[in-house]
N, C-alpha and C. Protein backbone atom coordinates (compact mmCIF):
# COMPACT_ATOMS: atom_id res chain seq x y z
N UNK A 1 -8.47 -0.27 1.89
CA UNK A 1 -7.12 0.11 2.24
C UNK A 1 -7.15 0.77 3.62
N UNK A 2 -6.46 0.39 4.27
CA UNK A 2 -5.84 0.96 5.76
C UNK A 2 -4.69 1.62 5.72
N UNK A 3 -4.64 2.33 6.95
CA UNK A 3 -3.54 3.25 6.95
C UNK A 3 -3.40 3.29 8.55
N UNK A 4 -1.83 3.83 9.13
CA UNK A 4 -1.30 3.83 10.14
C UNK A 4 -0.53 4.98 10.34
N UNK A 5 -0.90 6.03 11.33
CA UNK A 5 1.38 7.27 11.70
C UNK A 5 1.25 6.44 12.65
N UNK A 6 2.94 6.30 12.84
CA UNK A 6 3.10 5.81 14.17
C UNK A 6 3.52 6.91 15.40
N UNK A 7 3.36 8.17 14.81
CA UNK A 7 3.73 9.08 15.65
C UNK A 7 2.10 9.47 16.47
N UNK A 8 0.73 8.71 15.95
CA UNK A 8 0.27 8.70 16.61
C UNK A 8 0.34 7.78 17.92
N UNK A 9 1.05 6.91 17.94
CA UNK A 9 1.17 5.94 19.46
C UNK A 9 3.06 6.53 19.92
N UNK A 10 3.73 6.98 18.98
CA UNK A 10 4.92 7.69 19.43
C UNK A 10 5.54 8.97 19.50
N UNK A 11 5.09 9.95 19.86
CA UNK A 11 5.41 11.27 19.64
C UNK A 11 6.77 11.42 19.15
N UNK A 12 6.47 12.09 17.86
CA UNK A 12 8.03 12.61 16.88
C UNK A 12 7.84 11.53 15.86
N UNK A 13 7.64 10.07 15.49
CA UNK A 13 8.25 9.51 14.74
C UNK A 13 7.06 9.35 13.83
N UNK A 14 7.59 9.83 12.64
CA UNK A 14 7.30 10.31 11.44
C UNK A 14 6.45 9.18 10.05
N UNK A 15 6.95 7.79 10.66
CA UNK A 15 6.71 6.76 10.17
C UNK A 15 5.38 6.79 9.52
N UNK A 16 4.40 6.00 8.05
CA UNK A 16 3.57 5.95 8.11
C UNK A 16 3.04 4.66 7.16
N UNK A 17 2.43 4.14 7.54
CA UNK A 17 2.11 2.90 7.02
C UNK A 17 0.62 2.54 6.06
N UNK A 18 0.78 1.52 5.17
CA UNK A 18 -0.49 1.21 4.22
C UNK A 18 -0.71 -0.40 4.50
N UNK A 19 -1.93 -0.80 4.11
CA UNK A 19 -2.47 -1.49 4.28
C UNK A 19 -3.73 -2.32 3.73
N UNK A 20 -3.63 -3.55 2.96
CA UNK A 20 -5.36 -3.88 2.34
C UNK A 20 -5.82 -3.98 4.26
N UNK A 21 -5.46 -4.60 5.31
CA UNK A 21 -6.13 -4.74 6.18
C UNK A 21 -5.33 -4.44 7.66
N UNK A 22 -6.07 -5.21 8.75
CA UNK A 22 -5.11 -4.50 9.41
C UNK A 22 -4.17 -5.63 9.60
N UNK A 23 -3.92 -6.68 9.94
CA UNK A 23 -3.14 -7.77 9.72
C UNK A 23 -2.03 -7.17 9.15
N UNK A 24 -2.03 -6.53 8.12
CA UNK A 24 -1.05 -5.92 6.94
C UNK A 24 -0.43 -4.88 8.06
N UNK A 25 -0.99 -3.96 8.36
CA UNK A 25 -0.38 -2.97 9.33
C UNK A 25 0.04 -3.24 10.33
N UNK A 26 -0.40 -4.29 11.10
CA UNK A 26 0.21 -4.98 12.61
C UNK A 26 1.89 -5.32 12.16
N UNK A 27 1.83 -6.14 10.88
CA UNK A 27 3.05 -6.90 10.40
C UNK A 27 4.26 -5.98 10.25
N UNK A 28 4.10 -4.75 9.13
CA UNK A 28 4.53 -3.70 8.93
C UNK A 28 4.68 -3.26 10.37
N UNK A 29 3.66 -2.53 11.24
CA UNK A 29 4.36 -1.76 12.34
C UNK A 29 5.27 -2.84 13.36
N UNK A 30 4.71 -4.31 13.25
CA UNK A 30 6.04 -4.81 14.20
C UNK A 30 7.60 -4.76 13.66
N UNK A 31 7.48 -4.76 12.29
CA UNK A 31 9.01 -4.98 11.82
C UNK A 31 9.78 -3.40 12.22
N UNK A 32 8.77 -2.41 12.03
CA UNK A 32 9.39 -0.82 11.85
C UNK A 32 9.54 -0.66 13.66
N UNK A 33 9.01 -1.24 14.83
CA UNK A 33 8.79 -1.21 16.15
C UNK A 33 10.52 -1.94 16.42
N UNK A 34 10.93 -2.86 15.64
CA UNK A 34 12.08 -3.58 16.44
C UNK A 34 12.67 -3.17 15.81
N UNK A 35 13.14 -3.20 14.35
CA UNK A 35 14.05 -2.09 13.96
C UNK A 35 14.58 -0.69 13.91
N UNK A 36 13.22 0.66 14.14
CA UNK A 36 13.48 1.51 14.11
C UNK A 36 13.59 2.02 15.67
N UNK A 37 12.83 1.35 16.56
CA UNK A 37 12.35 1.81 17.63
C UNK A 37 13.07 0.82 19.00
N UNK A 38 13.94 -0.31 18.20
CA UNK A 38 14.37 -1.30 19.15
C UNK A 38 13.74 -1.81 20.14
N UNK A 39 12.38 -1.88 19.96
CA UNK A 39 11.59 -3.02 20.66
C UNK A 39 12.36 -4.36 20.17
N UNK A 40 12.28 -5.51 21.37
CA UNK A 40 12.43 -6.81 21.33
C UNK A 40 11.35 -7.57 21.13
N UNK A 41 10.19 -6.97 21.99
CA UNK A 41 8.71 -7.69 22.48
C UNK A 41 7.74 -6.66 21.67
N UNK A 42 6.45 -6.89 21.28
CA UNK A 42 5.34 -5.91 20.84
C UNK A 42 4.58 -6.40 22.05
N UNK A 43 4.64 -5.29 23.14
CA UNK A 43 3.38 -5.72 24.00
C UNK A 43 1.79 -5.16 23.99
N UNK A 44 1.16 -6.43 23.80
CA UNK A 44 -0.43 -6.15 23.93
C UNK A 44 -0.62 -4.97 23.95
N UNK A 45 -0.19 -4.01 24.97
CA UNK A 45 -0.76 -2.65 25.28
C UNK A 45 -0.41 -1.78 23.94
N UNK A 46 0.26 -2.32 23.23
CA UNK A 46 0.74 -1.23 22.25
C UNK A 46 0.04 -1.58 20.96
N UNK A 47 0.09 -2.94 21.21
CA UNK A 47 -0.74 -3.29 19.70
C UNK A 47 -2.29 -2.87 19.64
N UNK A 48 -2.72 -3.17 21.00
CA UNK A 48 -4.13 -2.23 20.95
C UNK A 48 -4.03 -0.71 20.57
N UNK A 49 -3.21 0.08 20.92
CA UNK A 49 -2.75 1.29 20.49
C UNK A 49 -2.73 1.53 19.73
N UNK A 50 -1.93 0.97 18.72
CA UNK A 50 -1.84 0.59 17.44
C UNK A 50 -2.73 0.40 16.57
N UNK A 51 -3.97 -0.59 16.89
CA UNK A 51 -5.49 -0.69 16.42
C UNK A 51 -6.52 0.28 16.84
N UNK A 52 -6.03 0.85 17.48
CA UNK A 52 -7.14 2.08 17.99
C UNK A 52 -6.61 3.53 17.16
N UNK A 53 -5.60 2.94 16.35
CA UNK A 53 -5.51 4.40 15.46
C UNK A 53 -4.87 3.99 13.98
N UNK A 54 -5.70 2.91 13.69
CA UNK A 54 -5.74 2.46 12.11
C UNK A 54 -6.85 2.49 11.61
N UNK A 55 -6.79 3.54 10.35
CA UNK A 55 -7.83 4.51 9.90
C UNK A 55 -8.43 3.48 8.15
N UNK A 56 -9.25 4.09 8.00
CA UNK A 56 -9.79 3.71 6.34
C UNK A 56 -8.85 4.83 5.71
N UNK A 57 -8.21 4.68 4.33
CA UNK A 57 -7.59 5.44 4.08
C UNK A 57 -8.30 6.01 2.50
């Protein structure tokens, strides 16, 4: 199991995500990125961000 905050790549937002892998968490944080956060695009730079702070949970 994996795990994700997204207030680690966004300061303040509270969000936090689960995961069997990270595939699972990429999917999850893009849907919560355009809906909560009104991204249009997930750019590269963020998704590495993103993988550089998805933990074993």
């Amino acid at each position: 199991m994996k795990s994700f905050s997204c207030g680690a790549v966004v300061p303040g937002c509270t969000a936090t995500f689960r995961g069997a892998d990270d595939g699972e968490i990429l999917a999850q944080v893009a849907h919560h990125a355009r809906h909560d956060h009104g991204l249009t695009e997930i750019p590269d730079e963020l998704v590495g961000a993103v993988r550089s702070h998805i933990r074993s949970a």
